[in-house]
Protein backbone atom coordinates (compact mmCIF):
# COMPACT_ATOMS: atom_id res chain seq x y z
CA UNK A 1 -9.44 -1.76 -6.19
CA UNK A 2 -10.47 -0.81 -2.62
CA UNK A 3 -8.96 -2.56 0.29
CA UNK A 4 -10.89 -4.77 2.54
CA UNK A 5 -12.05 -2.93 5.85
CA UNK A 6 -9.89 -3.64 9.20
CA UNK A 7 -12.56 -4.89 10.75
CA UNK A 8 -12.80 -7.98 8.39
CA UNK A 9 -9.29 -8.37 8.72
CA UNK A 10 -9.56 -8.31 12.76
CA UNK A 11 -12.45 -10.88 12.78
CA UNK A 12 -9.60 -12.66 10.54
CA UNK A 13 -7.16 -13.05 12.66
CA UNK A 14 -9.23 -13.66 15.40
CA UNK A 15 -11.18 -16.42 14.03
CA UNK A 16 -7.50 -18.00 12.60
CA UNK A 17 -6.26 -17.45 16.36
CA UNK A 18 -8.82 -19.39 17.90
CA UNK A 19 -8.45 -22.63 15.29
CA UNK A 20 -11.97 -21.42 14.41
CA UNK A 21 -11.31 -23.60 11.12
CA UNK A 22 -9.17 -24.09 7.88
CA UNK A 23 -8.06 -20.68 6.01
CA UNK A 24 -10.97 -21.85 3.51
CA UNK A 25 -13.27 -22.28 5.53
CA UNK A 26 -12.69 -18.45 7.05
CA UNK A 27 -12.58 -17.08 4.09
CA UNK A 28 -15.44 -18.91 3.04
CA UNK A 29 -16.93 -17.61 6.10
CA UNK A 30 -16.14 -13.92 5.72
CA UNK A 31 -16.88 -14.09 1.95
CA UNK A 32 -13.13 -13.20 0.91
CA UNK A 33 -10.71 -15.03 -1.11
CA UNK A 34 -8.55 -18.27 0.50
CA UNK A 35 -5.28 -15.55 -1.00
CA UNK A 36 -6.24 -12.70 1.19
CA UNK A 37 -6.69 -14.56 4.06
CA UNK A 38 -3.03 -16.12 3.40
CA UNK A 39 -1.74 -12.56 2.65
CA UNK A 40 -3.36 -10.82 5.76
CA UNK A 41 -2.51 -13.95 7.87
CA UNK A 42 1.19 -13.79 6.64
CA UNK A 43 1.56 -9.93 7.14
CA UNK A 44 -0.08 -10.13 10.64
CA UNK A 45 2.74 -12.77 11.54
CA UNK A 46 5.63 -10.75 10.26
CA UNK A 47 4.94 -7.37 11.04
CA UNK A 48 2.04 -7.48 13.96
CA UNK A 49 0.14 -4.95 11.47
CA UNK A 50 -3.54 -5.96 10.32
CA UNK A 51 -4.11 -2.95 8.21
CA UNK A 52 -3.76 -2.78 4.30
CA UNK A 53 -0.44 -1.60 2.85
CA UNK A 54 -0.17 1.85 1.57
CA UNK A 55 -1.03 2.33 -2.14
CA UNK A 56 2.74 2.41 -4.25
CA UNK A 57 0.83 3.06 -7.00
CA UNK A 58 2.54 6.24 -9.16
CA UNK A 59 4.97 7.43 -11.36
CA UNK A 60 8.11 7.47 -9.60
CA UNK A 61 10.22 10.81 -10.02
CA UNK A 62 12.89 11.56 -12.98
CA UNK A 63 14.93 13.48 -10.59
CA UNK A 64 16.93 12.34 -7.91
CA UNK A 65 16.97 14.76 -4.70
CA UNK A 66 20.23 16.56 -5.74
CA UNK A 67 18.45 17.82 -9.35
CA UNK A 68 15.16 18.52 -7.84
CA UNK A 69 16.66 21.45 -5.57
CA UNK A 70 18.64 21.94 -8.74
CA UNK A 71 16.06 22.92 -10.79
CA UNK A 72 14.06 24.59 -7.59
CA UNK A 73 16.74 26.95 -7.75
CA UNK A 74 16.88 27.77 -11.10
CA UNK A 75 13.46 28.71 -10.79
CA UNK A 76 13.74 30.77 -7.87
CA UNK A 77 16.52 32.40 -9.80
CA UNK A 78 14.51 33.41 -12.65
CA UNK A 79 10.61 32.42 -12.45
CA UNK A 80 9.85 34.06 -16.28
CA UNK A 81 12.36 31.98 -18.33
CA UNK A 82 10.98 30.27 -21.70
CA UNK A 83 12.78 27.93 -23.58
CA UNK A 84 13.99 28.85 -27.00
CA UNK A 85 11.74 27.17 -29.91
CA UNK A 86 13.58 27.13 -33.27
């Protein structure tokens, strides 16, 4: 799903800053859901930030940092190894 553009989130918090009406009503206004405004709202007031989060979308890594330079090594070592196949 594609984030919502900054500028829609500035006219957000602008609107909600001058008591320009209810969180329905804004997002009403803006055509957006009543939960992103409370989500963009609530982030704004924590962390000052109006932009969208970073995607953390991904399959997270099998190997810690330790066994990643491990197996970099290895590599390095000897680029044309095969496994065995019995």
């Amino acid at each position: 799903m594609k984030a919502y553009s900054t500028d829609v989130r500035r006219k957000l918090v602008q609107a909600c800053e001058r008591r320009l009406g209810s969180q329905r009503t804004l997002a009403d206004a803006l055509g957006v859901s009543p939960s992103f405004v409370k989500k963009v709202l609530r982030r704004y007031r924590t962390t000052g930030q109006r932009t969208p989060k970073p995607p953390t979308s991904g399959r997270k890594p099998r190997l810690d940092a330790a066994a990643d330079a491990m197996l970099r090594d290895m590599v390095l070592a000897q680029p044309d190894s095969t496994l065995e196949i019995s």
